[in-house]
PDB file of N, CA and C in Angstrom:
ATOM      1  N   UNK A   1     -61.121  99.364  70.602  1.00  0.00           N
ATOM      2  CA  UNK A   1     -61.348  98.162  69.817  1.00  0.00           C
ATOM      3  C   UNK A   1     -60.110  97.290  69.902  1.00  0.00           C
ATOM      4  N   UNK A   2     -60.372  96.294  70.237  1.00  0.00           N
ATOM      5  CA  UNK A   2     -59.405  95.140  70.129  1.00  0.00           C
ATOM      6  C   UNK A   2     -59.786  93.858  68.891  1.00  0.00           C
ATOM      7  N   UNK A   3     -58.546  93.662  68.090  1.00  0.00           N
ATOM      8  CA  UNK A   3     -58.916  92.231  67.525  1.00  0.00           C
ATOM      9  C   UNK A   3     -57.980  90.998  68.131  1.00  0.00           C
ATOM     10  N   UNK A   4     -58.313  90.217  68.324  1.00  0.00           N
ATOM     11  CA  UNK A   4     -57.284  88.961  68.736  1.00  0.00           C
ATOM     12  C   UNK A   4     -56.839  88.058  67.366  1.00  0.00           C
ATOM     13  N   UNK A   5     -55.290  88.252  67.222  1.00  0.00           N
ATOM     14  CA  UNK A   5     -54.221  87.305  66.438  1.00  0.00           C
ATOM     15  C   UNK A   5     -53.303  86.795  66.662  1.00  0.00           C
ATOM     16  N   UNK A   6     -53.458  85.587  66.597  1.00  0.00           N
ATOM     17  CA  UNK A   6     -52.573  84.500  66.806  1.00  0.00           C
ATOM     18  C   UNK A   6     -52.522  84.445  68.585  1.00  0.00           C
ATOM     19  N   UNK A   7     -53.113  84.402  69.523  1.00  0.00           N
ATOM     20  CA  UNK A   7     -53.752  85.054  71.199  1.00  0.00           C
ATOM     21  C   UNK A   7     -53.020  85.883  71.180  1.00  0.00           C
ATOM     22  N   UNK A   8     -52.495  86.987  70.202  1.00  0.00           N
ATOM     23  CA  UNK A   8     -52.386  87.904  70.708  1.00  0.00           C
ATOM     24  C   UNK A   8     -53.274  89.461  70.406  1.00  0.00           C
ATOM     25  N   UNK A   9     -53.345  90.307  71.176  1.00  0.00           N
ATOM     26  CA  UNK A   9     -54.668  91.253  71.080  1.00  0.00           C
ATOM     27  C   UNK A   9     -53.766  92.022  70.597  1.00  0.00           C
ATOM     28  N   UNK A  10     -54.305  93.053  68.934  1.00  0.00           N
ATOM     29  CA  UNK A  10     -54.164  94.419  68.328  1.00  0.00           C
ATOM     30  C   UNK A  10     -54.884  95.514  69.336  1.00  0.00           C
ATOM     31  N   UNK A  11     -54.914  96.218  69.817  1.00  0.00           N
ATOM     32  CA  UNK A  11     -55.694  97.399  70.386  1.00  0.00           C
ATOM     33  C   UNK A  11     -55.521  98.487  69.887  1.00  0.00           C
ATOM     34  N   UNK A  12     -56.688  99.131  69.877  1.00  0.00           N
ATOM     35  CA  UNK A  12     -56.428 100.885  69.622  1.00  0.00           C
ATOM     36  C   UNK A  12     -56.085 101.460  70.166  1.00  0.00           C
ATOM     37  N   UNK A  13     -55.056 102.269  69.690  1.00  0.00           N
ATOM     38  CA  UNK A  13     -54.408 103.395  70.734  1.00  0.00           C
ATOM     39  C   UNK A  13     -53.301 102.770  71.761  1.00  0.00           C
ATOM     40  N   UNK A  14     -53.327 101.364  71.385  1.00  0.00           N
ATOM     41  CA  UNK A  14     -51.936 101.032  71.588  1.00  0.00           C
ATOM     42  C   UNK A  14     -50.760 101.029  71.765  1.00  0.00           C
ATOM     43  N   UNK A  15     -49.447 100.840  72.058  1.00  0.00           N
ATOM     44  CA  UNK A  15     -48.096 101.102  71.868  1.00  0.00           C
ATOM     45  C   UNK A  15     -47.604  99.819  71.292  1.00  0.00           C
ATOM     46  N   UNK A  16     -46.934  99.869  70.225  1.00  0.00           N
ATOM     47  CA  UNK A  16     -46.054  99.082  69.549  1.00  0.00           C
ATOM     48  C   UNK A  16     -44.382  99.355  69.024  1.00  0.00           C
ATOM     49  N   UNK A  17     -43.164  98.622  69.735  1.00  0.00           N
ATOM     50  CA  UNK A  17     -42.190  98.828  69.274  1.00  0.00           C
ATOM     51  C   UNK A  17     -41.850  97.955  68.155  1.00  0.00           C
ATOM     52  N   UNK A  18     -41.556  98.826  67.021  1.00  0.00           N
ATOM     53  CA  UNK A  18     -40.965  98.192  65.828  1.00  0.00           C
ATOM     54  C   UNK A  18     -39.715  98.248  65.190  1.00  0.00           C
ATOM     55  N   UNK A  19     -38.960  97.412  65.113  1.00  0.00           N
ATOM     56  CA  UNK A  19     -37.564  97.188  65.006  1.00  0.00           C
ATOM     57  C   UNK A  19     -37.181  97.975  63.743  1.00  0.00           C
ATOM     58  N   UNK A  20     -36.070  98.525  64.371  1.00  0.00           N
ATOM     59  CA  UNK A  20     -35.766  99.374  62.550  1.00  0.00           C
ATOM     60  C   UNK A  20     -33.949  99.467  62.608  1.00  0.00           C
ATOM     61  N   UNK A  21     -33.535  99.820  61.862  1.00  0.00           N
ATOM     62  CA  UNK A  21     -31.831  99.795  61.557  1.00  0.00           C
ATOM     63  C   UNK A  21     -32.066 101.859  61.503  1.00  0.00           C
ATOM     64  N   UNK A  22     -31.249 102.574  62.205  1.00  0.00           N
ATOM     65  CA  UNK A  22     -30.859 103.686  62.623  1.00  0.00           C
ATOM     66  C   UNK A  22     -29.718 104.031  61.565  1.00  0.00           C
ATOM     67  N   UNK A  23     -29.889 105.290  61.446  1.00  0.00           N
ATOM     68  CA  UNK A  23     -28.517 106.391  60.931  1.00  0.00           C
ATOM     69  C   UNK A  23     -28.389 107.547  61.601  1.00  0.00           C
ATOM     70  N   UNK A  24     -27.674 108.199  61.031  1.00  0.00           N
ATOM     71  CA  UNK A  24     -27.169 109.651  61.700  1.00  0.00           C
ATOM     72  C   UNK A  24     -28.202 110.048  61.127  1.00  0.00           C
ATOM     73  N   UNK A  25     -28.928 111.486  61.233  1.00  0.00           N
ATOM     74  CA  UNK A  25     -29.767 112.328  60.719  1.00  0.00           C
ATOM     75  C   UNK A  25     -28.812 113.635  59.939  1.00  0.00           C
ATOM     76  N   UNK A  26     -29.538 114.149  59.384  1.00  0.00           N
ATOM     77  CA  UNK A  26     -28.733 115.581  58.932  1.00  0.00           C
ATOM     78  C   UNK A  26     -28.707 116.634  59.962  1.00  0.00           C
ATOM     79  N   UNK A  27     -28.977 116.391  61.358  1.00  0.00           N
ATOM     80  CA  UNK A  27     -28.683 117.145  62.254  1.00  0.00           C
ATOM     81  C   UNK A  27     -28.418 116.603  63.361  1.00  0.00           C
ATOM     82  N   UNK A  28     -28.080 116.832  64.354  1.00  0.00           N
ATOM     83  CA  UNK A  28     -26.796 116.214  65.011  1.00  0.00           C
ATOM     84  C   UNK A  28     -27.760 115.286  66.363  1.00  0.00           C
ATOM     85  N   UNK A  29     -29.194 116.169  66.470  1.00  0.00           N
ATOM     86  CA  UNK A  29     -29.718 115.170  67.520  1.00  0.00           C
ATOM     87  C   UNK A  29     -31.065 114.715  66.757  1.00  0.00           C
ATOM     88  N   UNK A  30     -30.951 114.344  65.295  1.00  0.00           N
ATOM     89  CA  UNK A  30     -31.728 113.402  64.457  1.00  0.00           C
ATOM     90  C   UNK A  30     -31.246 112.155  64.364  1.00  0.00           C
ATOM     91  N   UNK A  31     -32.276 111.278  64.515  1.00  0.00           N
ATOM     92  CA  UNK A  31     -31.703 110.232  63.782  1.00  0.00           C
ATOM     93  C   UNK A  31     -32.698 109.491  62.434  1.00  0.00           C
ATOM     94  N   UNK A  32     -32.227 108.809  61.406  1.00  0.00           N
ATOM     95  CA  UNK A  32     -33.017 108.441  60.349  1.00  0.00           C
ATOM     96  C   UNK A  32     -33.499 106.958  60.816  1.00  0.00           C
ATOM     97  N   UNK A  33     -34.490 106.076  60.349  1.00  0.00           N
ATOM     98  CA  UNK A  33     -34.962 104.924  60.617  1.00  0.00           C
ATOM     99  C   UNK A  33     -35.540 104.378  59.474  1.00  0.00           C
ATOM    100  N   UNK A  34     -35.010 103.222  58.830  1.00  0.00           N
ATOM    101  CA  UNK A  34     -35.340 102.470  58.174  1.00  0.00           C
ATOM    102  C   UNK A  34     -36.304 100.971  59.007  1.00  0.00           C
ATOM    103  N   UNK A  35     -37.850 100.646  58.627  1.00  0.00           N
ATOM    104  CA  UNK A  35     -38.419  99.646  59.438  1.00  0.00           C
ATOM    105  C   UNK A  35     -38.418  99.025  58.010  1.00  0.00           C
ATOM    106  N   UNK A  36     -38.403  97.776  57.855  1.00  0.00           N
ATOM    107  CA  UNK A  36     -38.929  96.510  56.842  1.00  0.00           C
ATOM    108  C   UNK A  36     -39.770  95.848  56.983  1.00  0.00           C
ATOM    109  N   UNK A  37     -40.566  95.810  56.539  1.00  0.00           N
ATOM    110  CA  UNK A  37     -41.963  95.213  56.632  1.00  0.00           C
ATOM    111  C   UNK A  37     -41.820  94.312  55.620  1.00  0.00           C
ATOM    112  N   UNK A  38     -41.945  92.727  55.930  1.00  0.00           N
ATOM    113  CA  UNK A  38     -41.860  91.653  55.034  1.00  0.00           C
ATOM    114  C   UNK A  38     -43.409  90.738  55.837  1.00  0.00           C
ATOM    115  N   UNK A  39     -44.119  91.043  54.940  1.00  0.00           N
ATOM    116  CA  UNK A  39     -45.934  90.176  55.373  1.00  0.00           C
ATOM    117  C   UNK A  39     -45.333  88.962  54.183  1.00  0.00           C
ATOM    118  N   UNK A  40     -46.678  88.696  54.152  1.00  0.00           N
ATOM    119  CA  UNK A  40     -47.122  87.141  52.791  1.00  0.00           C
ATOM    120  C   UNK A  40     -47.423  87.851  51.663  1.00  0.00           C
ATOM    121  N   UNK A  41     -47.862  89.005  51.607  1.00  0.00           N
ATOM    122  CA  UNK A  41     -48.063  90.082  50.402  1.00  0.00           C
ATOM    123  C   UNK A  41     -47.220  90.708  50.225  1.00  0.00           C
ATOM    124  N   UNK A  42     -46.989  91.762  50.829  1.00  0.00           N
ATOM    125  CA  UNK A  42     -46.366  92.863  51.318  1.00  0.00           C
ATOM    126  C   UNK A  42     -44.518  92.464  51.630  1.00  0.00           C
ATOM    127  N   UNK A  43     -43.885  93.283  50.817  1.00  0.00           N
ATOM    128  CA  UNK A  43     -42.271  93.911  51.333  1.00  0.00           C
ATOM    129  C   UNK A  43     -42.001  95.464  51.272  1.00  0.00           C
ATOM    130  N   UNK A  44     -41.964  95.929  51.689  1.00  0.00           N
ATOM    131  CA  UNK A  44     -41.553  97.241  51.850  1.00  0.00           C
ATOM    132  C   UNK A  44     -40.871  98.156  53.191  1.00  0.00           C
ATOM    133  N   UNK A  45     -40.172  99.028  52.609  1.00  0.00           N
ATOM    134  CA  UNK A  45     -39.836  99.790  53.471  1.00  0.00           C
ATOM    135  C   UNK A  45     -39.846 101.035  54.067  1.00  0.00           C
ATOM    136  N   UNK A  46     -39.896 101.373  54.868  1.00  0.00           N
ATOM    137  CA  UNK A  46     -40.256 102.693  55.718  1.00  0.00           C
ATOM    138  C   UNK A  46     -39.387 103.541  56.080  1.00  0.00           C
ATOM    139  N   UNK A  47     -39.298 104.880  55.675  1.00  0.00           N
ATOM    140  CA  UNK A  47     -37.850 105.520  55.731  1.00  0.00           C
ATOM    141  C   UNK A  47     -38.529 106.675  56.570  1.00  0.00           C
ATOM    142  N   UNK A  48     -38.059 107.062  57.977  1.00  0.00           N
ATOM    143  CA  UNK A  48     -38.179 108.403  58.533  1.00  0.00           C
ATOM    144  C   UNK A  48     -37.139 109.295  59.397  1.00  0.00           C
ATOM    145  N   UNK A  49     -37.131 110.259  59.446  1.00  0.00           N
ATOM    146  CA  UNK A  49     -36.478 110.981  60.683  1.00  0.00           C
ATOM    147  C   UNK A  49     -37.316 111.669  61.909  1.00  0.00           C
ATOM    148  N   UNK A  50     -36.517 111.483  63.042  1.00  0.00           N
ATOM    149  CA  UNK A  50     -36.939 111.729  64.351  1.00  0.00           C
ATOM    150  C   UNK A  50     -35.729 112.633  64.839  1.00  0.00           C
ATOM    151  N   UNK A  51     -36.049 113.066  66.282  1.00  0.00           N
ATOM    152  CA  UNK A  51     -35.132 113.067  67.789  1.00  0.00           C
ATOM    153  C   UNK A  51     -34.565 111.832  68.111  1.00  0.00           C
ATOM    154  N   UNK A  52     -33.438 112.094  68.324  1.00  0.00           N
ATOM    155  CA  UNK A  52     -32.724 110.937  68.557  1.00  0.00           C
ATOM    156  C   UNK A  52     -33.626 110.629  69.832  1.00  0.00           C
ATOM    157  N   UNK A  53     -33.827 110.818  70.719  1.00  0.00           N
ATOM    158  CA  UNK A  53     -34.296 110.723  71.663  1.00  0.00           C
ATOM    159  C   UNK A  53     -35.666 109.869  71.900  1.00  0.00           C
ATOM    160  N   UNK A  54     -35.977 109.987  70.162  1.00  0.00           N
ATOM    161  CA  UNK A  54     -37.737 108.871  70.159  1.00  0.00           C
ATOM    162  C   UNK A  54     -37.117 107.680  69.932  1.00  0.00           C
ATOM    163  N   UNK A  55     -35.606 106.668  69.625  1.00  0.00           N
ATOM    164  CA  UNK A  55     -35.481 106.109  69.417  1.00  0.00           C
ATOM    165  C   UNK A  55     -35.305 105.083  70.313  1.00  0.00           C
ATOM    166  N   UNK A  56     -35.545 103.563  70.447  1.00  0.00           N
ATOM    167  CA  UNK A  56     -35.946 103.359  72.157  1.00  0.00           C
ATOM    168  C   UNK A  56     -34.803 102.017  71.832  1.00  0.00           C
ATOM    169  N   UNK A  57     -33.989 101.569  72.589  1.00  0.00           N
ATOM    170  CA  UNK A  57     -32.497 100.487  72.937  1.00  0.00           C
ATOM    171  C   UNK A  57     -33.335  99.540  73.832  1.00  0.00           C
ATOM    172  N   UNK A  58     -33.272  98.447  73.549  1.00  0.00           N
ATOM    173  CA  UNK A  58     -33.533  97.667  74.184  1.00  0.00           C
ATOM    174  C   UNK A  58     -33.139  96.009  73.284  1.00  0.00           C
ATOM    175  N   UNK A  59     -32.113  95.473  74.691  1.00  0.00           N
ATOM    176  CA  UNK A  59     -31.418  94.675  74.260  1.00  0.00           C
ATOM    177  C   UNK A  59     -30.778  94.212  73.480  1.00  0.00           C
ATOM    178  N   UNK A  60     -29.986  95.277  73.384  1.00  0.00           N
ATOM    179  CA  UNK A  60     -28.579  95.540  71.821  1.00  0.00           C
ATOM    180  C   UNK A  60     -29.911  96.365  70.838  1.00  0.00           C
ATOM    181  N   UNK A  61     -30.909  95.939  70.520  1.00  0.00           N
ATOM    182  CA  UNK A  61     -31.784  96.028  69.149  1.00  0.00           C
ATOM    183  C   UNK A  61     -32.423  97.828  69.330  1.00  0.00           C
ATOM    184  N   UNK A  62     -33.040  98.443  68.172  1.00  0.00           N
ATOM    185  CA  UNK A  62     -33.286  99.989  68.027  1.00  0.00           C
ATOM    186  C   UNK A  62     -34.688  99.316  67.539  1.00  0.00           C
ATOM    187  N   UNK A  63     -35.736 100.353  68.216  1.00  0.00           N
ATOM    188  CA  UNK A  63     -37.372 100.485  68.029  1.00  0.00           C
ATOM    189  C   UNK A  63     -37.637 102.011  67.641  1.00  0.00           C
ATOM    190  N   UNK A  64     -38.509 101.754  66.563  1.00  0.00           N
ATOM    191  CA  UNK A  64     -39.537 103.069  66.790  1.00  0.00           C
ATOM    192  C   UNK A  64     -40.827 103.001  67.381  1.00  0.00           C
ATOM    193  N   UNK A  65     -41.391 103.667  68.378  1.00  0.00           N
ATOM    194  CA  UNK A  65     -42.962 103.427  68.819  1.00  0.00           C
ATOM    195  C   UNK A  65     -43.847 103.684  67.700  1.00  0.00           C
ATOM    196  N   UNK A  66     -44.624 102.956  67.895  1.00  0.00           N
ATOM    197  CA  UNK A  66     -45.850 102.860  66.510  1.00  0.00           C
ATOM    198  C   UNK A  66     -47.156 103.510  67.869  1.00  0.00           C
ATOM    199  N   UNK A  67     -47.867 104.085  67.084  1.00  0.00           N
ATOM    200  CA  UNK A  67     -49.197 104.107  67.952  1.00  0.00           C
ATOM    201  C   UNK A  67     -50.146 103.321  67.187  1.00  0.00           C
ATOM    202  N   UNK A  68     -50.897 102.428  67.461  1.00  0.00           N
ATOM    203  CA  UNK A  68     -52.024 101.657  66.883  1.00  0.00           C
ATOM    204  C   UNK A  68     -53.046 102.209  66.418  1.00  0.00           C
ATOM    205  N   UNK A  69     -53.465 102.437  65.361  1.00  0.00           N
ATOM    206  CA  UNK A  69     -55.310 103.487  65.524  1.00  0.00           C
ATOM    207  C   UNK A  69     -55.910 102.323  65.103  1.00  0.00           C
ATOM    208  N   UNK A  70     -57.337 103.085  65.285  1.00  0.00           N
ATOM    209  CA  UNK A  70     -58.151 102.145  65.174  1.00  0.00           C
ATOM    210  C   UNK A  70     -59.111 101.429  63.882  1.00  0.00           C
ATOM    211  N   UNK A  71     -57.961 101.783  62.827  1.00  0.00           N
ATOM    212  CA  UNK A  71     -58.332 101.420  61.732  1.00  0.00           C
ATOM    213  C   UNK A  71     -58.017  99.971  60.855  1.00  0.00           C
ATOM    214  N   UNK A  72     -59.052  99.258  60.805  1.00  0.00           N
ATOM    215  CA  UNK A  72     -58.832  97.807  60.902  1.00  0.00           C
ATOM    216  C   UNK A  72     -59.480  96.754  59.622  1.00  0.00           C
ATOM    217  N   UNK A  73     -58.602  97.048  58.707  1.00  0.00           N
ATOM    218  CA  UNK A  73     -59.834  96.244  57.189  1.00  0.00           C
ATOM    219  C   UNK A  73     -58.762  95.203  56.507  1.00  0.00           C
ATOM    220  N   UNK A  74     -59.328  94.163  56.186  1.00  0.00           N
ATOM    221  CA  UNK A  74     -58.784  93.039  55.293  1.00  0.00           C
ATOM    222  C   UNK A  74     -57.289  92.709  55.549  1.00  0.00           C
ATOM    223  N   UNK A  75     -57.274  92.127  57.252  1.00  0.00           N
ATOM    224  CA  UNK A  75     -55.643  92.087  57.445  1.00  0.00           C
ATOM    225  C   UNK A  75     -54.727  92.939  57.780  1.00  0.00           C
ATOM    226  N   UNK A  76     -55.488  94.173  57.736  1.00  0.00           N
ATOM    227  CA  UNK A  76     -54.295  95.575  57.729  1.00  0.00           C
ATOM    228  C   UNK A  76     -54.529  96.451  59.199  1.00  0.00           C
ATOM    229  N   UNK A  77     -53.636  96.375  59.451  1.00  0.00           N
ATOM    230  CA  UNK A  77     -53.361  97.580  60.855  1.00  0.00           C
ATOM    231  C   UNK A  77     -52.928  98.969  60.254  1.00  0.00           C
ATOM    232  N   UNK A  78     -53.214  99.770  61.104  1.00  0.00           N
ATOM    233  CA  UNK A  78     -52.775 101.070  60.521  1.00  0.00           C
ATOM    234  C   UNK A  78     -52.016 101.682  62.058  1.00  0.00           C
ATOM    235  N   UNK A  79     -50.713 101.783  61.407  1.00  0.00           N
ATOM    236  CA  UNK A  79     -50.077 102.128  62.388  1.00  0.00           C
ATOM    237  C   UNK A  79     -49.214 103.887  62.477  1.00  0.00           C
ATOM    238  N   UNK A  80     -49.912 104.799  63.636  1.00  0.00           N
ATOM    239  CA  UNK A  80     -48.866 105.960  63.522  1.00  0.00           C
ATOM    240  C   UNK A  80     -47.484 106.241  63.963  1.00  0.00           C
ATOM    241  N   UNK A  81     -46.758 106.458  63.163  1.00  0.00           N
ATOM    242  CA  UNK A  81     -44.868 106.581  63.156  1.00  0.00           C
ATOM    243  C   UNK A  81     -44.580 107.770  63.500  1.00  0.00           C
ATOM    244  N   UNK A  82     -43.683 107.850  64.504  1.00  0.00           N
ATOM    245  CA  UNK A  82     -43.277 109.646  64.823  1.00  0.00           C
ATOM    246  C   UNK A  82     -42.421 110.069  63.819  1.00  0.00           C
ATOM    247  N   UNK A  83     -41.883 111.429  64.155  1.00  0.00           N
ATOM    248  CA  UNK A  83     -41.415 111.923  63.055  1.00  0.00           C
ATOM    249  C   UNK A  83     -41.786 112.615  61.613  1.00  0.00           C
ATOM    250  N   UNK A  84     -40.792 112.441  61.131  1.00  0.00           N
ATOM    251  CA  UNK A  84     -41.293 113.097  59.442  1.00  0.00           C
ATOM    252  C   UNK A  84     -40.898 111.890  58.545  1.00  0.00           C
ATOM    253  N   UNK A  85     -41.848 111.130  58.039  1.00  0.00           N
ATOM    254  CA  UNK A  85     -41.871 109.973  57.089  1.00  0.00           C
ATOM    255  C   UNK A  85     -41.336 110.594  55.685  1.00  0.00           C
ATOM    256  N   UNK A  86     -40.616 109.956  54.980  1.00  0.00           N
ATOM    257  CA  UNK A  86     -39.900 109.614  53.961  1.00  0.00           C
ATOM    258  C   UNK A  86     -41.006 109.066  52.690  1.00  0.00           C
ATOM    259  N   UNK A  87     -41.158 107.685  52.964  1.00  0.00           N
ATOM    260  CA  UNK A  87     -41.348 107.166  52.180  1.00  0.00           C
ATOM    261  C   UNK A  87     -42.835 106.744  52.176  1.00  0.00           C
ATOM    262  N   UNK A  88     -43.887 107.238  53.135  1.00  0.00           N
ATOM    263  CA  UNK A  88     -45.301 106.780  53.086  1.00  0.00           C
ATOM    264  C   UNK A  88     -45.350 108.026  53.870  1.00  0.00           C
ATOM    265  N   UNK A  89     -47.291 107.761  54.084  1.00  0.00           N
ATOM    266  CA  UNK A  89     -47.307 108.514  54.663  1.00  0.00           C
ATOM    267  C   UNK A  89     -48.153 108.398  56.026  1.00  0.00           C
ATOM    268  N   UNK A  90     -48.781 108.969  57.303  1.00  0.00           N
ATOM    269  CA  UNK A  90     -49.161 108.187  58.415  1.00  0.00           C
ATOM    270  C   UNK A  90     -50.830 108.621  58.381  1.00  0.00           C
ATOM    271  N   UNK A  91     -51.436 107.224  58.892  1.00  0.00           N
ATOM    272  CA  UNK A  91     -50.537 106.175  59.010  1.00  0.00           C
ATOM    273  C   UNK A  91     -50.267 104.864  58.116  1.00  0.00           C
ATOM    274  N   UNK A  92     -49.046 104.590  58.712  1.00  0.00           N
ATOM    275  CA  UNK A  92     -48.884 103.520  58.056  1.00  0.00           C
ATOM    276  C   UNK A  92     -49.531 101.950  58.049  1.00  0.00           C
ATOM    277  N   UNK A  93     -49.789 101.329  56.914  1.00  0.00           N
ATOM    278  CA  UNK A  93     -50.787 100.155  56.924  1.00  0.00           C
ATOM    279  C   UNK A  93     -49.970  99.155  56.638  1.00  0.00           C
ATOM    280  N   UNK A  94     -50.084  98.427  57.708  1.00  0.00           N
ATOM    281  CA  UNK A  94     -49.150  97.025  57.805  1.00  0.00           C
ATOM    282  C   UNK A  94     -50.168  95.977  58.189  1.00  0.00           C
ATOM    283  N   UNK A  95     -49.778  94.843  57.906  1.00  0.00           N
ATOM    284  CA  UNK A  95     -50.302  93.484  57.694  1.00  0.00           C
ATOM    285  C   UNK A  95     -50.343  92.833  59.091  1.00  0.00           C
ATOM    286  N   UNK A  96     -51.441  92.390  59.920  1.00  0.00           N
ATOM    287  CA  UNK A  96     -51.980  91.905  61.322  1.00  0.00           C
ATOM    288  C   UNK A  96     -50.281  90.946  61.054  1.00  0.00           C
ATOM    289  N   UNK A  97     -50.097  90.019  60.713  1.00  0.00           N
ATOM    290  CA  UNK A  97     -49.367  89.183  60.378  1.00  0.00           C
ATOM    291  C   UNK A  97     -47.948  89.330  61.390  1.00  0.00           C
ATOM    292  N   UNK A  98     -47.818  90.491  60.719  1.00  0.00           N
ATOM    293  CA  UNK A  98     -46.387  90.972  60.700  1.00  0.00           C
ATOM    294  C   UNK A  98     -46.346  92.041  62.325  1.00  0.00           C
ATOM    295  N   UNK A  99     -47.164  92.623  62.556  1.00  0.00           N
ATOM    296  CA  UNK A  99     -47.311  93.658  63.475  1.00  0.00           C
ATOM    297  C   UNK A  99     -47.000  92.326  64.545  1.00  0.00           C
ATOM    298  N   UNK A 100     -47.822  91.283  64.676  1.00  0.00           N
ATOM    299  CA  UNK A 100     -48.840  90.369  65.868  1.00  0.00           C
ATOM    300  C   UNK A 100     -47.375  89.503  66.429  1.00  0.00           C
ATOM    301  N   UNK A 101     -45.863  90.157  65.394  1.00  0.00           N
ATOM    302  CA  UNK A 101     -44.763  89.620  66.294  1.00  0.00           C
ATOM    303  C   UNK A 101     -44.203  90.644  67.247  1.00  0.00           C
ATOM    304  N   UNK A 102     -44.407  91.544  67.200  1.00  0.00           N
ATOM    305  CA  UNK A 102     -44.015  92.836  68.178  1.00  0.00           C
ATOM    306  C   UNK A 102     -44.968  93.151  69.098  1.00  0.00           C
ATOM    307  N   UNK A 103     -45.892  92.609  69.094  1.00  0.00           N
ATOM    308  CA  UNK A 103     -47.028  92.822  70.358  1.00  0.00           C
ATOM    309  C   UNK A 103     -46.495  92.011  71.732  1.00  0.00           C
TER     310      UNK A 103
END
């Protein structure tokens, strides 16, 4: 399933990198990830740990891969986060809005 926003296409099963600010983890090849999600509704934030190794560099800036599913109601994407989430739980439901700049 695809929806089209703003010309750009959401898909299922997708790949999406989403910008997040990095820490050390409590183990030496963890790292923690804070993402911010600021929609027209919606502010919140997303706290998880990974492998350092899921964390992806590209052009000075730190991503986590999102996988897209295909769950799609009133504006909201539902997006899966690797790792062990913190502060929600997966997946996570973020606003077409906000996702449709990282596509």
């Amino acid at each position: 399933m695809s929806i089209l926003l703003n010309g750009k296409h959401i898909t299922s099963g997708g790949t999406v990198l989403l910008p997040c600010q990095v820490k050390s983890g409590f183990f030496p090849d963890e790292s923690s990830y804070h993402i911010v999600i600021d929609g027209t509704a919606v502010h919140r934030v997303i706290i998880g740990h990974v492998s350092s190794g899921t964390i992806v560099q590209k052009n000075g800036s730190r991503f986590v891969p999102g996988l897209v599913m295909e769950s799609y109601e009133k504006g909201i994407a539902r997006v899966f986060l690797p790792g062990e989430l913190v502060s929600d739980t997966n997946p996570v439901a973020v606003p077409f809005g906000w996702l449709s700049q990282f596509l």
